[in-house]
PDB file of N, CA and C in Angstrom:
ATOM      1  N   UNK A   1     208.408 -10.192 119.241  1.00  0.00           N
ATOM      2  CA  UNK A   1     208.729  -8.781 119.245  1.00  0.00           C
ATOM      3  C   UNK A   1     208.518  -8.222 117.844  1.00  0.00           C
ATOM      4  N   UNK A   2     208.507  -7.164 117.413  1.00  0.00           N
ATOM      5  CA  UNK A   2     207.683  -6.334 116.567  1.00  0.00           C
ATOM      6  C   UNK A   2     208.816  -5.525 116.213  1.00  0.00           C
ATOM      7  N   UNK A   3     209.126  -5.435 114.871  1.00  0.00           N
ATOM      8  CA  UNK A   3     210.114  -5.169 114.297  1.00  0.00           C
ATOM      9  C   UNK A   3     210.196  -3.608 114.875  1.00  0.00           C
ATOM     10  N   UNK A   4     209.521  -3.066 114.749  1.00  0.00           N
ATOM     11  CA  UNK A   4     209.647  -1.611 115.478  1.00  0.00           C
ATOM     12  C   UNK A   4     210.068  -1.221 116.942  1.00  0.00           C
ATOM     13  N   UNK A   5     210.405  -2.658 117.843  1.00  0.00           N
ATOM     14  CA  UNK A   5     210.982  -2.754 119.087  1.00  0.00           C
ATOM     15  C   UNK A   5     212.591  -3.091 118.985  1.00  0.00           C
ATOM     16  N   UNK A   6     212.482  -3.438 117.876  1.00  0.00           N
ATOM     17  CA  UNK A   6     214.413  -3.995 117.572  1.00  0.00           C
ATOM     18  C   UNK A   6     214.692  -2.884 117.616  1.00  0.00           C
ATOM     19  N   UNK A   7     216.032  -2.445 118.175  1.00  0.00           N
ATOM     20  CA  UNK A   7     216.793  -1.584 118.395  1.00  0.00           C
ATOM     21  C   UNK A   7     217.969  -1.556 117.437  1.00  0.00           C
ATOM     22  N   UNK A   8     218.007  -0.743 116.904  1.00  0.00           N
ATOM     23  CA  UNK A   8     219.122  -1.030 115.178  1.00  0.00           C
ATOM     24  C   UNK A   8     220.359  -0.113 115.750  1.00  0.00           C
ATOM     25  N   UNK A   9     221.912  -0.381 115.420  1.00  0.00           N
ATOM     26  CA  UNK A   9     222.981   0.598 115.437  1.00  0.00           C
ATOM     27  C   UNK A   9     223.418   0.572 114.280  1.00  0.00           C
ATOM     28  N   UNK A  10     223.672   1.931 114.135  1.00  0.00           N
ATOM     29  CA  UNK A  10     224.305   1.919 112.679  1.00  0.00           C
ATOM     30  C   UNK A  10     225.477   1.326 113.322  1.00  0.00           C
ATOM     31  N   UNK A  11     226.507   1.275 111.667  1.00  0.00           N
ATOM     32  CA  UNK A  11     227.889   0.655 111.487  1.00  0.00           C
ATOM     33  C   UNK A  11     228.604   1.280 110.591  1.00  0.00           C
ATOM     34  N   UNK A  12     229.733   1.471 110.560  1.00  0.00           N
ATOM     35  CA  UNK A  12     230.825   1.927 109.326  1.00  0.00           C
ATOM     36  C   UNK A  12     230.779   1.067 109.010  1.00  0.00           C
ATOM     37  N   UNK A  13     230.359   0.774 107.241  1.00  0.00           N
ATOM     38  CA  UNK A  13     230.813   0.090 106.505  1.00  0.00           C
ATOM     39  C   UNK A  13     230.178   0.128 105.129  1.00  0.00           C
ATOM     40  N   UNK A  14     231.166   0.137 103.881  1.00  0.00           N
ATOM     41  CA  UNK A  14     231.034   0.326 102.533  1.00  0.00           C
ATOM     42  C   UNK A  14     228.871   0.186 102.029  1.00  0.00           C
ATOM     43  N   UNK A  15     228.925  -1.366 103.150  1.00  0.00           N
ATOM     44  CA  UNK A  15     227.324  -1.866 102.104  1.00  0.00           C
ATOM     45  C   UNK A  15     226.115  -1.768 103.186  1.00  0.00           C
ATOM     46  N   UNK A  16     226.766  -2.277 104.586  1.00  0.00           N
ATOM     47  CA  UNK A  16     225.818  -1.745 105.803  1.00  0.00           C
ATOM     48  C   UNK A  16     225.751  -0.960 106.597  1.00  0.00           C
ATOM     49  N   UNK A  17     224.556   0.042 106.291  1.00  0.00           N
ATOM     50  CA  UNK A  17     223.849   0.990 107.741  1.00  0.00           C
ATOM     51  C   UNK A  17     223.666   0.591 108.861  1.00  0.00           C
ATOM     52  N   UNK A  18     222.937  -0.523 108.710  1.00  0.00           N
ATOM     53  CA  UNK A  18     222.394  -0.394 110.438  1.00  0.00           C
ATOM     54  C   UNK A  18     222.402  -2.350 110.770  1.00  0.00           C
ATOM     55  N   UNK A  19     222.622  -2.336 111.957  1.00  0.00           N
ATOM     56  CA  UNK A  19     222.321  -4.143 112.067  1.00  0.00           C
ATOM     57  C   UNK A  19     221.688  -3.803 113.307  1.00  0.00           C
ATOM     58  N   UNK A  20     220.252  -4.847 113.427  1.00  0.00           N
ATOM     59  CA  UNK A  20     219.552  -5.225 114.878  1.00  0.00           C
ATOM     60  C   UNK A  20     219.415  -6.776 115.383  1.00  0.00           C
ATOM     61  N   UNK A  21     219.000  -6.705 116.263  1.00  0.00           N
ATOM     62  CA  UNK A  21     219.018  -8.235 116.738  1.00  0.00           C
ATOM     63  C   UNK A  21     217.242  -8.373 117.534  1.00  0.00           C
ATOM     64  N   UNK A  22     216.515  -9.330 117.200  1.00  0.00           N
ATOM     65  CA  UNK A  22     215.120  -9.698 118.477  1.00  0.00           C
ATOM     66  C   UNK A  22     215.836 -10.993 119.166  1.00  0.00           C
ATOM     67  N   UNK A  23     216.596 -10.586 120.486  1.00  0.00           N
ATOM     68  CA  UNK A  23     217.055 -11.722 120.967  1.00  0.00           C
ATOM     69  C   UNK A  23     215.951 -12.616 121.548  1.00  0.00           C
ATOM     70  N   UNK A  24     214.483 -12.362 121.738  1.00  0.00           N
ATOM     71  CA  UNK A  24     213.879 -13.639 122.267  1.00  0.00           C
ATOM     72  C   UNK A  24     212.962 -14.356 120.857  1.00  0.00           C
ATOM     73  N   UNK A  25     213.066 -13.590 119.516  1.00  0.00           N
ATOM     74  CA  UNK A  25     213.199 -14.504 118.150  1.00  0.00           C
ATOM     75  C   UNK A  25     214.173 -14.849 117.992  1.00  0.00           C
ATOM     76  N   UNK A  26     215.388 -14.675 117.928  1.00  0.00           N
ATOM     77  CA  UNK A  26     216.629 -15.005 117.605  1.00  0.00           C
ATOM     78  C   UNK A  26     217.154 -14.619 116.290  1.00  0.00           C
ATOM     79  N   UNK A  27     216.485 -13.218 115.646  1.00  0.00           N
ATOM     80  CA  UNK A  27     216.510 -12.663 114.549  1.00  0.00           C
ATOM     81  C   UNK A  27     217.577 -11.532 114.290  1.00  0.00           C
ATOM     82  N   UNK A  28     218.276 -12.287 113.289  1.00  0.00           N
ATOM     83  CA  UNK A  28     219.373 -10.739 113.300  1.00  0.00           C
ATOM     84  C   UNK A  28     218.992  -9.931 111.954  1.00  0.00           C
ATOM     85  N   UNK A  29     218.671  -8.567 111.865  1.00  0.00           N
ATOM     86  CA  UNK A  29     218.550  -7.516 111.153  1.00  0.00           C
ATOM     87  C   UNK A  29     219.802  -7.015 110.304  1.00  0.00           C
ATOM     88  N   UNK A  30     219.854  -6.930 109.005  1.00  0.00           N
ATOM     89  CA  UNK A  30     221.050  -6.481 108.053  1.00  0.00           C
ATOM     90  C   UNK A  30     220.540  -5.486 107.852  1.00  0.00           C
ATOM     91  N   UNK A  31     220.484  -4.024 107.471  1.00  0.00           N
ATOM     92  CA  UNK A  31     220.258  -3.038 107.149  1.00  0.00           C
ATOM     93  C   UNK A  31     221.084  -2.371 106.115  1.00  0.00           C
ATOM     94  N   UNK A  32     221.058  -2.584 104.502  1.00  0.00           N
ATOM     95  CA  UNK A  32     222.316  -2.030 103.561  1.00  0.00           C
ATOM     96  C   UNK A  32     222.183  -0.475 103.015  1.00  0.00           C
ATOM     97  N   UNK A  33     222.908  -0.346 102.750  1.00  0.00           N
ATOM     98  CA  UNK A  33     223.131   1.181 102.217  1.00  0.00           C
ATOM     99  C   UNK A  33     222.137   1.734 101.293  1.00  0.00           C
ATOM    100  N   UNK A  34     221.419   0.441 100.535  1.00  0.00           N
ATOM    101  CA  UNK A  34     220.092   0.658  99.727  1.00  0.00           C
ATOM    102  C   UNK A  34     219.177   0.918  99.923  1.00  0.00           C
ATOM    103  N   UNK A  35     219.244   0.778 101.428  1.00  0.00           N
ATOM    104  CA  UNK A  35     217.788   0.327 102.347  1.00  0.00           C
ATOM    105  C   UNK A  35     216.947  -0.554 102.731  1.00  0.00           C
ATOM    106  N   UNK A  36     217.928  -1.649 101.892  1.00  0.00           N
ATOM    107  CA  UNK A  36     217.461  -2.595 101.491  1.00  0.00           C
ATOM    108  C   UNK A  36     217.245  -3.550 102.926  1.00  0.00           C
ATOM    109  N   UNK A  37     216.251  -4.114 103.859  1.00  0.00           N
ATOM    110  CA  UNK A  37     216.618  -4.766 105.098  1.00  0.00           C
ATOM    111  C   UNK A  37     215.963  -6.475 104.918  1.00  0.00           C
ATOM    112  N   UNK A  38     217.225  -7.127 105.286  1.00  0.00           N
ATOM    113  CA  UNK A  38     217.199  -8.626 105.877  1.00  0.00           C
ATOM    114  C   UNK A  38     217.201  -8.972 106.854  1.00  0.00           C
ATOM    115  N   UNK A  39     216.551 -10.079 106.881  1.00  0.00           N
ATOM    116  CA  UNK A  39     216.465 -10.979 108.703  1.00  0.00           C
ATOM    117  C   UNK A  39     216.960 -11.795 108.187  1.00  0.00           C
ATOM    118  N   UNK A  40     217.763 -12.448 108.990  1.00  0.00           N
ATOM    119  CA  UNK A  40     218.523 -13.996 109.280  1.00  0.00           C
ATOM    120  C   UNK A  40     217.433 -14.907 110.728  1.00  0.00           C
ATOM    121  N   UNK A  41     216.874 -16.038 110.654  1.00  0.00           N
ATOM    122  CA  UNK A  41     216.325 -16.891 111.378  1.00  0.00           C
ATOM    123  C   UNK A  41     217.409 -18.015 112.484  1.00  0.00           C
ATOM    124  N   UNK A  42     217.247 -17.923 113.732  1.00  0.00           N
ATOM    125  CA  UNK A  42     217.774 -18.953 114.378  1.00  0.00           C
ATOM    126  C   UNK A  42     219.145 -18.243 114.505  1.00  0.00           C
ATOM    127  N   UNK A  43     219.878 -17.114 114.509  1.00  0.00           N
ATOM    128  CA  UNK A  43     220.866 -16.957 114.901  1.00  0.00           C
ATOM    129  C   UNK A  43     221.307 -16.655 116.269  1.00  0.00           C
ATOM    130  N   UNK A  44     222.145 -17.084 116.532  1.00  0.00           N
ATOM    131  CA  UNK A  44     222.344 -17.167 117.976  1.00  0.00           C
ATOM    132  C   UNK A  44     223.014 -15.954 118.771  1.00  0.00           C
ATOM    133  N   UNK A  45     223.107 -15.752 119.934  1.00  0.00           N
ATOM    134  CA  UNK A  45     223.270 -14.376 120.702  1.00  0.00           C
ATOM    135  C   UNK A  45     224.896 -14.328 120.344  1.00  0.00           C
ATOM    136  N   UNK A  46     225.265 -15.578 120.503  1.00  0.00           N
ATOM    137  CA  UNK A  46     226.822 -15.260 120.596  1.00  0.00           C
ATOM    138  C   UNK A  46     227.087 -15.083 119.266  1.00  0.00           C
ATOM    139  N   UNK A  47     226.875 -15.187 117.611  1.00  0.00           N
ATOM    140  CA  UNK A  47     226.845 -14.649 117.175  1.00  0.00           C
ATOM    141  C   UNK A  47     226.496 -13.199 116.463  1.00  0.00           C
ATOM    142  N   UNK A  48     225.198 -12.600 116.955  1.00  0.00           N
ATOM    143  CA  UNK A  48     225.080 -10.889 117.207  1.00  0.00           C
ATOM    144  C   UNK A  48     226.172 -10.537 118.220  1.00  0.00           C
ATOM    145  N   UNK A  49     226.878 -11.388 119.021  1.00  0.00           N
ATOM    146  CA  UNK A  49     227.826 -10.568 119.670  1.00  0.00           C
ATOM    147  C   UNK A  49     228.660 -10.317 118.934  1.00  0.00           C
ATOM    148  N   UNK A  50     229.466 -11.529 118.340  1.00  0.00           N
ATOM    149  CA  UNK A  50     230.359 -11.352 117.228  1.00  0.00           C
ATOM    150  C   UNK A  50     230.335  -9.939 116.258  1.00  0.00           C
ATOM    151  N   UNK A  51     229.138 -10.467 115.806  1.00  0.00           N
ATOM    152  CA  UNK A  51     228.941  -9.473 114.706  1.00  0.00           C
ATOM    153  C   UNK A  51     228.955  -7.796 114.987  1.00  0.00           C
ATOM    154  N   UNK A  52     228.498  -7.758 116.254  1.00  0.00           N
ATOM    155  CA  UNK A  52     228.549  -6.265 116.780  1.00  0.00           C
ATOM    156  C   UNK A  52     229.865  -5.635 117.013  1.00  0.00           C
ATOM    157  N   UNK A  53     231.268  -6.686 117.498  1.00  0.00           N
ATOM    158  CA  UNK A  53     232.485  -6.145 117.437  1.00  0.00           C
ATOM    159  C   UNK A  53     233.639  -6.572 116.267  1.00  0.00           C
ATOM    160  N   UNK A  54     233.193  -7.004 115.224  1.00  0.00           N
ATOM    161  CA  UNK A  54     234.031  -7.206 114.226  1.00  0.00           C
ATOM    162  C   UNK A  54     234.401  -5.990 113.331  1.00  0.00           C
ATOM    163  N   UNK A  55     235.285  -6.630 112.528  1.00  0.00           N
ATOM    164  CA  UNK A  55     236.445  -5.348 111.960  1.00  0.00           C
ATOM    165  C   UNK A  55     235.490  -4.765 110.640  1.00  0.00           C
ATOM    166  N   UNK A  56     234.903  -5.974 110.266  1.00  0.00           N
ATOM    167  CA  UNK A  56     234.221  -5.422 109.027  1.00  0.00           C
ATOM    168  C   UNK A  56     232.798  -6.211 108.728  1.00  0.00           C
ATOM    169  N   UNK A  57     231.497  -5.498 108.635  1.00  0.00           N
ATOM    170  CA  UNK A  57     230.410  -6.108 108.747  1.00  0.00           C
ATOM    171  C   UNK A  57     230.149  -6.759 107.692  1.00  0.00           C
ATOM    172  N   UNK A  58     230.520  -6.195 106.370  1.00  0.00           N
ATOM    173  CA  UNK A  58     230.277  -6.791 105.138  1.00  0.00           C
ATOM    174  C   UNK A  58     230.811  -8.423 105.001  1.00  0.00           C
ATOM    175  N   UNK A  59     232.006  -8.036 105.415  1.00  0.00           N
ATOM    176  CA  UNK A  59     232.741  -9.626 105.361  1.00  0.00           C
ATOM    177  C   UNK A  59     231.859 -10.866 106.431  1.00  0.00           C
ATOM    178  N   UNK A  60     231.839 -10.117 107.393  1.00  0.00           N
ATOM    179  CA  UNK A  60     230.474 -11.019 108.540  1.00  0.00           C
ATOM    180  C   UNK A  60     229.632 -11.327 107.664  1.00  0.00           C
ATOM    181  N   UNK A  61     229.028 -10.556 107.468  1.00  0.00           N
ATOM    182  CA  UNK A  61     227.938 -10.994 107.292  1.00  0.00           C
ATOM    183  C   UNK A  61     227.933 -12.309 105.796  1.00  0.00           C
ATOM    184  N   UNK A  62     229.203 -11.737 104.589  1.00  0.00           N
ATOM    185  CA  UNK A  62     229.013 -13.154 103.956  1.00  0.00           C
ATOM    186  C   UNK A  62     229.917 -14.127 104.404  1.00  0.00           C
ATOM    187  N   UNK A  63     230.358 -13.889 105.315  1.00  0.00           N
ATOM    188  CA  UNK A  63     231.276 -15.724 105.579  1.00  0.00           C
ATOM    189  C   UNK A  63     230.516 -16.270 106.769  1.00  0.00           C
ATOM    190  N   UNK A  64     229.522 -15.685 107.550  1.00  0.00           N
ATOM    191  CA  UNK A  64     228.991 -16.084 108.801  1.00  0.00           C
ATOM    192  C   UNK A  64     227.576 -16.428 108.864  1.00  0.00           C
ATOM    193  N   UNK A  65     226.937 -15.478 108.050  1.00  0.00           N
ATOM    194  CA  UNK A  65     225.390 -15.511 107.918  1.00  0.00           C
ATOM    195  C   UNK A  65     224.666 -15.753 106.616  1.00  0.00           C
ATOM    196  N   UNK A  66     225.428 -15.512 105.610  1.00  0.00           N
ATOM    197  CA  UNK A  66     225.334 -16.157 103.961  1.00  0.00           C
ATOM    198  C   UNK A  66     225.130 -17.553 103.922  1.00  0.00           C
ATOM    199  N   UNK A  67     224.316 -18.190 103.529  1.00  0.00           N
ATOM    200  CA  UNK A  67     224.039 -19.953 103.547  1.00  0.00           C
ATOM    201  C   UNK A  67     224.193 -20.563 104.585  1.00  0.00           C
ATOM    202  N   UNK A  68     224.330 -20.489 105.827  1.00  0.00           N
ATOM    203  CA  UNK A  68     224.019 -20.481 107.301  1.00  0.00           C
ATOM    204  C   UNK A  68     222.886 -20.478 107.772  1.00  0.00           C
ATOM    205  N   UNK A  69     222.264 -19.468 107.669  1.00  0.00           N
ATOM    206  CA  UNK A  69     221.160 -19.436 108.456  1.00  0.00           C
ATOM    207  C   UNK A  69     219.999 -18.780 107.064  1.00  0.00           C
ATOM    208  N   UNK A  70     218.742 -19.164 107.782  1.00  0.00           N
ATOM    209  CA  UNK A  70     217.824 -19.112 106.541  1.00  0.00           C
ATOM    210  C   UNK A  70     217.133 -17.177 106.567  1.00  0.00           C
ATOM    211  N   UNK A  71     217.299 -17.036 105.929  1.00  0.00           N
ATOM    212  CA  UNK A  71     217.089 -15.489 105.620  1.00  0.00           C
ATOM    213  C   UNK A  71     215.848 -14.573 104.117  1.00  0.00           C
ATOM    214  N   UNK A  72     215.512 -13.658 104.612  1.00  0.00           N
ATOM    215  CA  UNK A  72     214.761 -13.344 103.668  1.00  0.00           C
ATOM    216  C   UNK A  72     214.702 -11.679 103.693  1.00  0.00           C
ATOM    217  N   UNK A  73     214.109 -10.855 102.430  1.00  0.00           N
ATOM    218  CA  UNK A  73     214.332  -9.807 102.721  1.00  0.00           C
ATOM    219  C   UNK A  73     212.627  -8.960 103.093  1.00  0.00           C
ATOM    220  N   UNK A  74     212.499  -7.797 104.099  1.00  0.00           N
ATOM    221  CA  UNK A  74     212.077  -6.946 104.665  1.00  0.00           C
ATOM    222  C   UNK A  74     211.133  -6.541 103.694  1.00  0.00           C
ATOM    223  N   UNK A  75     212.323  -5.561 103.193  1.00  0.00           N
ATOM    224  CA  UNK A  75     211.909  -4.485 101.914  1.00  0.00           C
ATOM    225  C   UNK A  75     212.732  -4.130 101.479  1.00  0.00           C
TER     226      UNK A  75
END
């Protein structure tokens, strides 16, 4: 899938705009307030589930997806 098919929601929160998921890559999308956008590799559905109803994305994202899973940035 083609990054322009991921479907992004924004989020309240201090450092992230927007998070997406390519569930048949298994790619989850970080989107920060900079604009700055990351993929995470190999993450699993039940974690984008997680991540979609938690209290705070920032904290997700570094205790869950920080040195976990292999990641790189967009742009």
């Amino acid at each position: 899938m083609a990054l322009e098919e991921v479907t992004f929601y924004p989020v309240e929160s201090s450092n992230v705009s927007e998070i997406g998921y390519d569930v048949n890559e298994m790619v989850l999308y970080v989107k920060f307030n900079n604009e700055a956008l990351y993929y995470y590799e190999s993450v699993p559905p039940e974690v984008w589930e997680q991540m979609r109803y938690t209290e705070s994305i920032g904290k997700f994202v570094h205790t869950n997806l920080k040195g976990i899973y292999p990641y790189g940035r967009v742009y």
